[in-house]
N, C-alpha and C. Protein backbone atom coordinates (compact mmCIF):
# COMPACT_ATOMS: atom_id res chain seq x y z
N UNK A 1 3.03 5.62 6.45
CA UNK A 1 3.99 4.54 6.56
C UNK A 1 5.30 4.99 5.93
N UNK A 2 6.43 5.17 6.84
CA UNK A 2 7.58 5.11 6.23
C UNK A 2 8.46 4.35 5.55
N UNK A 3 9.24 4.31 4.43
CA UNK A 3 9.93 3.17 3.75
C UNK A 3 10.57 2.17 4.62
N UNK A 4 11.58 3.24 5.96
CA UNK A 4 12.27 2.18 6.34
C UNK A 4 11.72 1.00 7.12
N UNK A 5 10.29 1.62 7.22
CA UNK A 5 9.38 0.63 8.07
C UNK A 5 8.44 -1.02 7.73
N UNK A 6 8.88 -0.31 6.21
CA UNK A 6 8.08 -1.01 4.84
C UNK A 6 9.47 -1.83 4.74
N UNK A 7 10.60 -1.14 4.56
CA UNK A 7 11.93 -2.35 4.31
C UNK A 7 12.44 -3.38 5.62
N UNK A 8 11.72 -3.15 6.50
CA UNK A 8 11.68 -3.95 7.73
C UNK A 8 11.18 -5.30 7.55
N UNK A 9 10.04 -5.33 6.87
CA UNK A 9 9.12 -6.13 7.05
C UNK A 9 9.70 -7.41 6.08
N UNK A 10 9.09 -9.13 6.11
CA UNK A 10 9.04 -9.75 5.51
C UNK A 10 8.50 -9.62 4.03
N UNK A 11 8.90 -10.49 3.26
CA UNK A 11 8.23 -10.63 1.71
C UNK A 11 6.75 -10.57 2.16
N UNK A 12 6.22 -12.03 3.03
CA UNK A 12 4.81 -12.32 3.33
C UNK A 12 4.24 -11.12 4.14
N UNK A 13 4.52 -10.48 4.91
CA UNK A 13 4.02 -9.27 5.37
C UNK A 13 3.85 -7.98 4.26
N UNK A 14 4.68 -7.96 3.40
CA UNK A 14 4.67 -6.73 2.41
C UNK A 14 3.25 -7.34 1.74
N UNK A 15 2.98 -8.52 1.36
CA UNK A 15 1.72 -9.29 0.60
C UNK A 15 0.85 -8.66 1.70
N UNK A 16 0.92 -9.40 2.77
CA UNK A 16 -0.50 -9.12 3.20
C UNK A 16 -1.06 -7.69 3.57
N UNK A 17 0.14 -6.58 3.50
CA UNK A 17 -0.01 -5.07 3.86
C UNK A 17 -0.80 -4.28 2.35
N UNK A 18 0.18 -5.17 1.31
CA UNK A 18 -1.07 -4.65 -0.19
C UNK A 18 -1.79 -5.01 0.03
N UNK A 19 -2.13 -6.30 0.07
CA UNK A 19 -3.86 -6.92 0.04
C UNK A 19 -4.80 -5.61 1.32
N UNK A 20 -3.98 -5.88 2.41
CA UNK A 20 -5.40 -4.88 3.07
C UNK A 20 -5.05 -3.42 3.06
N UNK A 21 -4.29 -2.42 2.07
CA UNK A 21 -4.23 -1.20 1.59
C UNK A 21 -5.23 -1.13 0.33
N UNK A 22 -5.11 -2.44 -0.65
CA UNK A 22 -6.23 -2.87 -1.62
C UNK A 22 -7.25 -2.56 -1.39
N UNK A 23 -7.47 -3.79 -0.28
CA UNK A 23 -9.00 -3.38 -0.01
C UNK A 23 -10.04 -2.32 0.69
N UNK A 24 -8.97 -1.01 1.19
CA UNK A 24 -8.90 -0.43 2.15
C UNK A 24 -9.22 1.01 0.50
N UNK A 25 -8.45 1.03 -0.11
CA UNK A 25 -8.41 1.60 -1.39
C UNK A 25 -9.69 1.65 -1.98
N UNK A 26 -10.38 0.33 -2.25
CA UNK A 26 -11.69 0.08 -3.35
C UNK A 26 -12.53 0.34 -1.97
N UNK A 27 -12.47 0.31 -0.63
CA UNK A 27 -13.52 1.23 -0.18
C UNK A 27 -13.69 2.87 -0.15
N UNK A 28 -12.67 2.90 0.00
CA UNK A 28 -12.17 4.48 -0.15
C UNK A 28 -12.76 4.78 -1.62
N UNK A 29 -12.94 4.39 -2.42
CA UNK A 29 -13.33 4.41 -4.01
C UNK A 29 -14.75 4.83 -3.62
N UNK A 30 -15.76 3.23 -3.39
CA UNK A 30 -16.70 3.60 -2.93
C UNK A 30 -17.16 4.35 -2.41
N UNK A 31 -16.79 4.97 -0.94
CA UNK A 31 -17.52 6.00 -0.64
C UNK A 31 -17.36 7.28 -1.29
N UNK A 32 -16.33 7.16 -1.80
CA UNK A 32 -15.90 8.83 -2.85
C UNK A 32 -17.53 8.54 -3.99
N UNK A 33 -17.35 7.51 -4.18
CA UNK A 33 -19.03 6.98 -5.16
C UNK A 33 -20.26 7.56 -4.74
N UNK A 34 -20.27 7.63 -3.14
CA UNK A 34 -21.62 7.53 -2.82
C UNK A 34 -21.48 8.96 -2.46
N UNK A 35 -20.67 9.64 -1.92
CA UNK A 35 -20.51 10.70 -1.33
C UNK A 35 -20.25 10.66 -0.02
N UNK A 36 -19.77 9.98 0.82
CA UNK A 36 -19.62 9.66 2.31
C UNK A 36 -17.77 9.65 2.52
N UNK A 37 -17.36 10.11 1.77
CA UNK A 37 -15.79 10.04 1.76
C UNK A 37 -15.31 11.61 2.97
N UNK A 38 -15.06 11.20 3.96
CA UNK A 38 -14.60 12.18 4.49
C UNK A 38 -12.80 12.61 4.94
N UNK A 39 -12.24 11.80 4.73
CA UNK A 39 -11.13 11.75 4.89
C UNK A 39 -10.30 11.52 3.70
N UNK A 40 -10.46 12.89 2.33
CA UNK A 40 -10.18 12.74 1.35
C UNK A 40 -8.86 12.48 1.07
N UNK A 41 -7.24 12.92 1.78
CA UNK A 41 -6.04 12.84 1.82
C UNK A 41 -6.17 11.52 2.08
N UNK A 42 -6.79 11.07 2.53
CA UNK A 42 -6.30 9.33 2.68
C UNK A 42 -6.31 8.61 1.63
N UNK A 43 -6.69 8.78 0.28
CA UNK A 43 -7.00 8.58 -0.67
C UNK A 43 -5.37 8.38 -1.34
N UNK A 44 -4.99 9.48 -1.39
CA UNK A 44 -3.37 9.60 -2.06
C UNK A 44 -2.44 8.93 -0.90
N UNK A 45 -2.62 9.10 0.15
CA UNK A 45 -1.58 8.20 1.46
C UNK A 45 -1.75 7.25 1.16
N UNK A 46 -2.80 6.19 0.88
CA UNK A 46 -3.37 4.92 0.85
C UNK A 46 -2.36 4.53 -0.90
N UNK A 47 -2.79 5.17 -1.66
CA UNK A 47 -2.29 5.22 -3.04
C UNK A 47 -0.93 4.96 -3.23
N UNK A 48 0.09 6.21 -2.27
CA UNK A 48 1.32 5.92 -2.28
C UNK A 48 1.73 4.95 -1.35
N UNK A 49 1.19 4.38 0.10
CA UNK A 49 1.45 3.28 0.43
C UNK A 49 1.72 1.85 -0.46
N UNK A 50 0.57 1.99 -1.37
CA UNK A 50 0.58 1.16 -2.02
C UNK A 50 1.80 0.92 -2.88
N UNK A 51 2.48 2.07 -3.79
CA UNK A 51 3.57 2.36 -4.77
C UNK A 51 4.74 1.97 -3.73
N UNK A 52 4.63 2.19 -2.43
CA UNK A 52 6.27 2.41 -1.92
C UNK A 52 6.38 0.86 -1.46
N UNK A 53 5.42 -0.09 -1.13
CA UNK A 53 5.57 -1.38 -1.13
C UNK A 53 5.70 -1.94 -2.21
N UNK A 54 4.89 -1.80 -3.54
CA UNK A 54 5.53 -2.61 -4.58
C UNK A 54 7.03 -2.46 -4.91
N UNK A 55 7.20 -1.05 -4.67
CA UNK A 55 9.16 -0.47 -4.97
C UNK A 55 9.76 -1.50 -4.17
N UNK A 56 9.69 -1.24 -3.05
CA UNK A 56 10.43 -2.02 -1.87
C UNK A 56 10.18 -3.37 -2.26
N UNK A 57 9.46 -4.02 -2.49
CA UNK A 57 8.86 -5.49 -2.54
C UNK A 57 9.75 -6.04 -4.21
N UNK A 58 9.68 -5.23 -5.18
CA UNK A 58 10.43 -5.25 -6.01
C UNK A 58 12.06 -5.23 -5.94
N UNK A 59 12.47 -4.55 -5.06
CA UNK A 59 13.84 -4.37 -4.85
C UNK A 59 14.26 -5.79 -4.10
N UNK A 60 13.72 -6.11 -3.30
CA UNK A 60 14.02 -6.93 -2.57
C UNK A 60 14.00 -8.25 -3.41
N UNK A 61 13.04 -8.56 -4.52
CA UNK A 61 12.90 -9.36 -5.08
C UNK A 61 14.17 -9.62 -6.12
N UNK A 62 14.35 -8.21 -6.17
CA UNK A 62 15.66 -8.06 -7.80
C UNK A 62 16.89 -8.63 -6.68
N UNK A 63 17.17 -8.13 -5.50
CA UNK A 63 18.55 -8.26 -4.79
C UNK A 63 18.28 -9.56 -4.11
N UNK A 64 16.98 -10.70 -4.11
CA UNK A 64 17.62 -12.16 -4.29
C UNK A 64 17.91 -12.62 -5.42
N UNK A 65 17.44 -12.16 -6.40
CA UNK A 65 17.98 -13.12 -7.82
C UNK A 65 19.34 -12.78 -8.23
N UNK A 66 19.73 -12.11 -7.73
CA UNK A 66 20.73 -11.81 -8.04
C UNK A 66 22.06 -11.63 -7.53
C-alpha cells in the first residue's frame, strides 16, 4: 500500500483498513506460532501498513485541529 493511496482515503476508511491489517497481523502471529507461516515478508508489509496509516491518520487529525 502506498501513502498516497492511504492519504486518499477517508478518516472512517483509514479505521476500518487498521482494524482488518490488525486482524490480518494477530493471524499472521499465529501461524508464525504454529509453524504454517508461509509468506514470511508479509509480516513486516502488514507491520508497516499498519505505521503508515496511523502517520497519515495522525496528520490528518493534527491539520483539522488546527
Amino acid at each position: 500500500m502506498k501513502a498516497a493511496d492511504v492519504r486518499a482515503k477517508t478518516p472512517d476508511q483509514l479505521t476500518d483498513e487498521l482494524a482488518s491489517l490488525k486482524k490480518e497481523q494477530f493471524n499472521l502471529r499465529f501461524q508464525k506460532a504454529t509453524g504454517q507461516l508461509e509468506k514470511t515478508a508479509r509480516v513486516k508489509q502488514v507491520r508497516r501498513d499498519i505505521a503508515r496509516i496511523k502517520t497519515i491518520a495522525a496528520e490528518k487529525s493534527a491539520a483539522s485541529k488546527g
